[in-house]
N, C-alpha and C. Protein backbone atom coordinates (compact mmCIF):
# COMPACT_ATOMS: atom_id res chain seq x y z
N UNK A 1 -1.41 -23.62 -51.77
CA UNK A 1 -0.63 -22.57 -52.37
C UNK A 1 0.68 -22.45 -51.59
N UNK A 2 1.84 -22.60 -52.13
CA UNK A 2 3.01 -22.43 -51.53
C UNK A 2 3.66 -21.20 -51.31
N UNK A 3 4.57 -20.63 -50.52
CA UNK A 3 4.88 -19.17 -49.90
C UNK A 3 5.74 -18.34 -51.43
N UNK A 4 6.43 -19.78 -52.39
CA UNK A 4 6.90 -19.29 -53.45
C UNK A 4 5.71 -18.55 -54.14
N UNK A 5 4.70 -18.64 -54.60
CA UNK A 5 4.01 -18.20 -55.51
C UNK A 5 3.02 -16.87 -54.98
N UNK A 6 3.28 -16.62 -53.37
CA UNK A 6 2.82 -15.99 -52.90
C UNK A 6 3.73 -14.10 -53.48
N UNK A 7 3.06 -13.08 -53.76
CA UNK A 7 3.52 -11.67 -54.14
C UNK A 7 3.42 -10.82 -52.83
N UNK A 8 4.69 -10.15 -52.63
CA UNK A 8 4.90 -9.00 -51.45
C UNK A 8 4.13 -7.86 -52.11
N UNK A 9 3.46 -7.67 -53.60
CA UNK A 9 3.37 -6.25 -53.65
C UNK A 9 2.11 -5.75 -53.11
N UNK A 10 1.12 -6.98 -52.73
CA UNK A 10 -0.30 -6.64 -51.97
C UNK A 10 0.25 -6.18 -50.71
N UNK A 11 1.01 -6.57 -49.94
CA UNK A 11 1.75 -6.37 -48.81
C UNK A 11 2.26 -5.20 -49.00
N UNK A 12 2.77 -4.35 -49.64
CA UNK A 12 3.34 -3.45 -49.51
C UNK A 12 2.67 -2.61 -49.67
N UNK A 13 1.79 -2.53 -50.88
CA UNK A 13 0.65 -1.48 -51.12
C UNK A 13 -0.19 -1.06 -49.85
N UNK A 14 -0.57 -2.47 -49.46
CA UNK A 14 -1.50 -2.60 -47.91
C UNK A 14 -0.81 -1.38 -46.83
N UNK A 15 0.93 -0.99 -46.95
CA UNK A 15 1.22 -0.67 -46.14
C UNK A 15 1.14 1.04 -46.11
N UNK A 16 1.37 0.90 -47.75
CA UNK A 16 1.59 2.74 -48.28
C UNK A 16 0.06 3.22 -48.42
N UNK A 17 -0.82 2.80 -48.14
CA UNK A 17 -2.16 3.53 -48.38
C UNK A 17 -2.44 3.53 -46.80
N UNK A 18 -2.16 5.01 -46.33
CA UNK A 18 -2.44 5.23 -45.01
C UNK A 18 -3.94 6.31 -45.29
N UNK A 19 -5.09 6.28 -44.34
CA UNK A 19 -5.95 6.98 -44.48
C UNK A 19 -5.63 8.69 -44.03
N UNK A 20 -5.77 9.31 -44.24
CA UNK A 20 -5.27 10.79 -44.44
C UNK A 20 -6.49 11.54 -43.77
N UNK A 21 -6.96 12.32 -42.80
CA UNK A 21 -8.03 12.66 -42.38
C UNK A 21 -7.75 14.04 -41.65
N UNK A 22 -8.37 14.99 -42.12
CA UNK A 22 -8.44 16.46 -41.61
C UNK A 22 -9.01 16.59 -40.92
N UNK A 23 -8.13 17.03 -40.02
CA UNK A 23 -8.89 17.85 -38.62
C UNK A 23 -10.51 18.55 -38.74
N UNK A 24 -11.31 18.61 -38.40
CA UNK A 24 -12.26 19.42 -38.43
C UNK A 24 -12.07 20.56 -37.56
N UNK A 25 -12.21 20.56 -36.80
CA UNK A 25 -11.30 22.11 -35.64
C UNK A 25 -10.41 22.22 -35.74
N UNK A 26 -10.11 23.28 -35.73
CA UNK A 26 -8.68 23.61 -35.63
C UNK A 26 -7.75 23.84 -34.31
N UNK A 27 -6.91 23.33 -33.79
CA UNK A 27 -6.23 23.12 -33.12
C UNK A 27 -6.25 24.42 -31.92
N UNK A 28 -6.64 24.66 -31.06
CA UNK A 28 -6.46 25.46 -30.08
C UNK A 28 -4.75 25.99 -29.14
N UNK A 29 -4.33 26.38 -28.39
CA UNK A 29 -3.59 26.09 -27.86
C UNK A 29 -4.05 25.87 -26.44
N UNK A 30 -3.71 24.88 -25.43
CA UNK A 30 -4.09 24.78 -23.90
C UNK A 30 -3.79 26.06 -23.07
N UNK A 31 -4.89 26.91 -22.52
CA UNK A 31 -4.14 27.83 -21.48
C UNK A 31 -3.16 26.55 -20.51
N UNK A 32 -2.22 27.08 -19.78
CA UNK A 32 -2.30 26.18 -19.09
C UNK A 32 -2.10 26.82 -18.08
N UNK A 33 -2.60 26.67 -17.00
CA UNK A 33 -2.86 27.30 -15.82
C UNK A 33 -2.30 26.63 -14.42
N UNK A 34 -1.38 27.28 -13.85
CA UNK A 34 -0.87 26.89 -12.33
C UNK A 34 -1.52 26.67 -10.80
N UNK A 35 -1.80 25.60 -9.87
CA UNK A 35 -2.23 25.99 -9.06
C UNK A 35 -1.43 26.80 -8.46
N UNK A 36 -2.58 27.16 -7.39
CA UNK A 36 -2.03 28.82 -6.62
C UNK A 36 -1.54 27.76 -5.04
N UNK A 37 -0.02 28.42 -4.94
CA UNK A 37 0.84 28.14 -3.98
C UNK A 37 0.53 28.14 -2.53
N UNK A 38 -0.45 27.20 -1.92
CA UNK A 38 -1.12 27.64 -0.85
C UNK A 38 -0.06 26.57 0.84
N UNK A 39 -0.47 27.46 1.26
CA UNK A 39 0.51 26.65 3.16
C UNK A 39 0.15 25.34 3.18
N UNK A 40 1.26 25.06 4.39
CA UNK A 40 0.91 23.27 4.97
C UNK A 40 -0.21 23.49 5.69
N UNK A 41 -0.94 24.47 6.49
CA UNK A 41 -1.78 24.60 6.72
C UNK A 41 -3.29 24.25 6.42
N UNK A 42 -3.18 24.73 4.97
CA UNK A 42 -4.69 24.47 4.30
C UNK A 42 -4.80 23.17 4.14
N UNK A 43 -3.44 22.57 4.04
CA UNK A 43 -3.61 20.46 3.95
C UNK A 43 -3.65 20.01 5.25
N UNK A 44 -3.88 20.49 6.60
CA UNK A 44 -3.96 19.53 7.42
C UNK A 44 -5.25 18.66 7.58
N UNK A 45 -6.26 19.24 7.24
CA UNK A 45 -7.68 18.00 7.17
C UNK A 45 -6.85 16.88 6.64
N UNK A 46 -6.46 17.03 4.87
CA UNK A 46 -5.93 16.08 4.49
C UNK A 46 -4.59 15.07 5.09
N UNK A 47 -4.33 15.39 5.96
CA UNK A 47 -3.07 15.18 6.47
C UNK A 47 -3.36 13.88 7.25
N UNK A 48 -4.24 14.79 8.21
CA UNK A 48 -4.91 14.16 9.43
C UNK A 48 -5.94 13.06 9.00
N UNK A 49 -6.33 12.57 7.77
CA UNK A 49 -7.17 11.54 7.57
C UNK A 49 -5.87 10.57 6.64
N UNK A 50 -5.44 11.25 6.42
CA UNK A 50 -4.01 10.54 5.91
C UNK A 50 -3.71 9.17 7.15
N UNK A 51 -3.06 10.12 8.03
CA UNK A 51 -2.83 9.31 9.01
C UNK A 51 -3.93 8.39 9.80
N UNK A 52 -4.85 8.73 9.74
CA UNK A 52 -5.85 8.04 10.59
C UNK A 52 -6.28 6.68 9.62
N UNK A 53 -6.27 6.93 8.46
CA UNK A 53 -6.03 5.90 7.47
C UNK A 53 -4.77 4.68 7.39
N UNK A 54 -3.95 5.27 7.57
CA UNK A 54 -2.68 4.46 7.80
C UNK A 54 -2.55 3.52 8.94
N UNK A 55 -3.14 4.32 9.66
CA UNK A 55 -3.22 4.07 10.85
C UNK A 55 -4.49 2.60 11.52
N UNK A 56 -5.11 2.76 10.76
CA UNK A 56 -6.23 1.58 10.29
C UNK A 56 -5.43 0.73 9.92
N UNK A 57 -5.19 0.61 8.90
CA UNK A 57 -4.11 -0.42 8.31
C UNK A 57 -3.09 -1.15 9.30
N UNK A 58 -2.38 -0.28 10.09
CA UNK A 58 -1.40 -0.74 10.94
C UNK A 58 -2.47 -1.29 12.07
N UNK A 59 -3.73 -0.91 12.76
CA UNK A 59 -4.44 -2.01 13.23
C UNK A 59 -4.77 -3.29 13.05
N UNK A 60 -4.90 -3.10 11.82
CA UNK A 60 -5.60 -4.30 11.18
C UNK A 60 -4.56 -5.53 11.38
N UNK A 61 -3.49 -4.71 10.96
CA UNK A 61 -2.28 -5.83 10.71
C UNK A 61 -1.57 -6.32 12.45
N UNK A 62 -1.56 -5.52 13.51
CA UNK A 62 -1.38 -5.40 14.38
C UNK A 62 -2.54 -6.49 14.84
N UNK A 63 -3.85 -6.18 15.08
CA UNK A 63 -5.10 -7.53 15.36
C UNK A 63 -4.49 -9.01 14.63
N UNK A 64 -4.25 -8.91 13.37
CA UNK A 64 -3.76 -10.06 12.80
C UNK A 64 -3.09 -11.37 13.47
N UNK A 65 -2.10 -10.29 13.94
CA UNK A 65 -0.48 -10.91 14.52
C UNK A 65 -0.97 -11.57 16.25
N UNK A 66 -1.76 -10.42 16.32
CA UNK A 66 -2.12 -10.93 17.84
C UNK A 66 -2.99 -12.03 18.07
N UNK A 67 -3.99 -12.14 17.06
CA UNK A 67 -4.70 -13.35 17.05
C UNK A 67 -3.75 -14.86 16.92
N UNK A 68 -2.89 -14.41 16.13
CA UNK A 68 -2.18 -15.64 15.08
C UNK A 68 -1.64 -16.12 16.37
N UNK A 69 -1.20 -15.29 17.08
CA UNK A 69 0.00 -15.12 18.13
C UNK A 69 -0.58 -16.56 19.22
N UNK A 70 -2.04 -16.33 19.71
CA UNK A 70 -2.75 -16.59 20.62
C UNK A 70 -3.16 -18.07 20.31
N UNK A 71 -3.57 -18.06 19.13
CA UNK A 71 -4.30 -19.26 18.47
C UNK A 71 -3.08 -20.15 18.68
N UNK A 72 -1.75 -19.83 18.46
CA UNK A 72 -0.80 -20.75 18.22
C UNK A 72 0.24 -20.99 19.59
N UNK A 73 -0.49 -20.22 20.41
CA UNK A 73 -0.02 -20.99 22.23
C UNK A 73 -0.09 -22.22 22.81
N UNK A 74 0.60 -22.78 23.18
CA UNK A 74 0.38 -24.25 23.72
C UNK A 74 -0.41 -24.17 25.03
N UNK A 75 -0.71 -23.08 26.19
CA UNK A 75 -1.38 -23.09 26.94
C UNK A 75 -2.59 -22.41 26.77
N UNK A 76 -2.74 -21.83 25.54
CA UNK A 76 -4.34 -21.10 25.11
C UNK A 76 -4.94 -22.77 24.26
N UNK A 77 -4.45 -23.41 23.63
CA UNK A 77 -5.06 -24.53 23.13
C UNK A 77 -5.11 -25.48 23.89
N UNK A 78 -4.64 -25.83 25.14
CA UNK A 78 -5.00 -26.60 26.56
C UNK A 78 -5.86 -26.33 27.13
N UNK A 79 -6.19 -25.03 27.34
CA UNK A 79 -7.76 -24.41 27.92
C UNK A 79 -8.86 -24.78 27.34
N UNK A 80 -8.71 -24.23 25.85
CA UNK A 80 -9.40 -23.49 24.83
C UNK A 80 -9.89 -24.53 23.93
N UNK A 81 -8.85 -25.69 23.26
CA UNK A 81 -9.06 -26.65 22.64
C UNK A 81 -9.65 -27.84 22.58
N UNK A 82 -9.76 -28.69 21.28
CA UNK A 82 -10.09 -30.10 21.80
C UNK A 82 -9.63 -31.17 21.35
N UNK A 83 -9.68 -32.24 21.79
CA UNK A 83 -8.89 -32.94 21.77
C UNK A 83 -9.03 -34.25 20.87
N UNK A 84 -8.32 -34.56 20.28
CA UNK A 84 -8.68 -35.96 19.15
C UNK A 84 -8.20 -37.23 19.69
N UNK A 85 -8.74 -38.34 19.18
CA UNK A 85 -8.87 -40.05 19.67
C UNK A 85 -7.62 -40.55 20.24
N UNK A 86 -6.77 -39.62 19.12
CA UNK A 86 -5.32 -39.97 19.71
C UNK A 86 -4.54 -39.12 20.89
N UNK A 87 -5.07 -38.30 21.49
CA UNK A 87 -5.07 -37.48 22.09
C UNK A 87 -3.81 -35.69 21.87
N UNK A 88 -3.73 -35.65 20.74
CA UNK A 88 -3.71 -34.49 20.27
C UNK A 88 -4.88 -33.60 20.49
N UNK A 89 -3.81 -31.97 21.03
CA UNK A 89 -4.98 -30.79 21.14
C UNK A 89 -4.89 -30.21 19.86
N UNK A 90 -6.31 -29.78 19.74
CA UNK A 90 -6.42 -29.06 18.09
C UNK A 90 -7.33 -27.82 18.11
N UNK A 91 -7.52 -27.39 17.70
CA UNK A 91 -9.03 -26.05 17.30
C UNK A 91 -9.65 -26.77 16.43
N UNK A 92 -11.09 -26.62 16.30
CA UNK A 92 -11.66 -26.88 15.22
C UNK A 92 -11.93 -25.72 14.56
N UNK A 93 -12.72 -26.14 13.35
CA UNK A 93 -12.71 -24.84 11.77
C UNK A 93 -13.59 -23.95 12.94
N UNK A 94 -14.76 -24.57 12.99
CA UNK A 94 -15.13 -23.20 13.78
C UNK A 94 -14.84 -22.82 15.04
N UNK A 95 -14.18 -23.33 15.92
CA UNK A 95 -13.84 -22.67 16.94
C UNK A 95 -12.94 -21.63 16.44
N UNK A 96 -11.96 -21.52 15.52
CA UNK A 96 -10.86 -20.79 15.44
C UNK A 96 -11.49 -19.37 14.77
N UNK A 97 -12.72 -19.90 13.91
CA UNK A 97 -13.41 -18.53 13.31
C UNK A 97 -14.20 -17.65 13.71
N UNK A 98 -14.58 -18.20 15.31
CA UNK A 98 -15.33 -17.89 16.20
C UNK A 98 -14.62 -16.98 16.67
N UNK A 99 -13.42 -17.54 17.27
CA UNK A 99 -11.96 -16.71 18.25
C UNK A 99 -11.92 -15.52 17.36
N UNK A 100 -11.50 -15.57 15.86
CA UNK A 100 -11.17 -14.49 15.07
C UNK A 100 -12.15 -13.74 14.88
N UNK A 101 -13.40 -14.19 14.29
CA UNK A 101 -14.50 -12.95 15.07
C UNK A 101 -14.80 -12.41 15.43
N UNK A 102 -14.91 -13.22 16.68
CA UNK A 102 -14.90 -12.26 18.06
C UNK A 102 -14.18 -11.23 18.20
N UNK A 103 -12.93 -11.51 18.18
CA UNK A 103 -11.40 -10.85 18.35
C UNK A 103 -11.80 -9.39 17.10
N UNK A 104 -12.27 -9.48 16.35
CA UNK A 104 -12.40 -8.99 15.25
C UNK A 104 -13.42 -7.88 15.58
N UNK A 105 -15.13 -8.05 15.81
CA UNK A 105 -16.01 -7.79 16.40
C UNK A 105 -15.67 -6.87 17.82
N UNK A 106 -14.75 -7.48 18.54
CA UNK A 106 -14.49 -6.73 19.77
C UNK A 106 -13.79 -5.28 19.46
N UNK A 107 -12.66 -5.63 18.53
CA UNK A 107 -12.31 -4.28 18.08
C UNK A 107 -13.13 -3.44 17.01
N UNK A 108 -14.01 -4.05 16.49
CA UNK A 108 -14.62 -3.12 15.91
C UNK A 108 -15.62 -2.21 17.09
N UNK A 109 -16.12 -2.52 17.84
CA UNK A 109 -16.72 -1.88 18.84
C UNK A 109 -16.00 -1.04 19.58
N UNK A 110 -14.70 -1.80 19.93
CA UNK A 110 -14.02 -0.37 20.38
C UNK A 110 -13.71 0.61 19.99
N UNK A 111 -12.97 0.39 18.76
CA UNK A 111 -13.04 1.58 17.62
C UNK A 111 -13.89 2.42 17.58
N UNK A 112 -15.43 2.66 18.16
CA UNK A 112 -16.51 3.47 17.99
C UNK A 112 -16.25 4.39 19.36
N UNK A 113 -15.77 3.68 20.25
CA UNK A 113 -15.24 4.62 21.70
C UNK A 113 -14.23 5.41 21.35
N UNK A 114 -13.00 5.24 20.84
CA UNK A 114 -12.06 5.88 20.74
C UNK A 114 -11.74 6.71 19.65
């Protein structure tokens, strides 16, 4: 069937028959109601976990940097490392996940002191 022989008026009809549907309730209006204007005071709990939250975060990212920092020393991978046929120093997969672990693990324990 070609687009010539095709009719817009199914198309159009399709468009003007919208379904029409009555409310069953009738429309209320919203009270709408204000909170009550309270001090910086009553938010400091919230304040204070605010920050202690943030503050996590900036650990986390802070541990990150310091690990990265360490792992990528030329005299922590002379100690620490080992060494390949050709005599390049390297970490292996798990030594390095061990280090971060640990590193990881250690501060989580401290975190319970402080």
């Amino acid at each position: 069937m070609s687009q010539d022989n095709v009719s817009s008026t199914s198309t159009a009809e399709a468009v003007n028959n919208e379904i029409k549907v009555k409310d069953e309730f009738p429309q209320e209006e919203q009270a709408h109601t204000s909170l009550e204007d309270k001090p910086v005071s009553a938010y400091i709990g919230i304040i204070i976990m605010c920050f202690l939250i943030a503050f996590g975060g900036f650990v986390f990212g802070f541990d990150t940097g310091t690990i990265s920092g360490f792992i990528n020393m030329s005299d922590f991978l002379e100690r620490f490392g080992g060494t390949k046929a050709d005599g390049t120093l390297y970490f292996s997969n798990v030594r390095t996940g061990l280090m971060i672990g640990l590193f990881n693990a250690g501060c989580a324990i401290g975190a319970l002191f402080l």
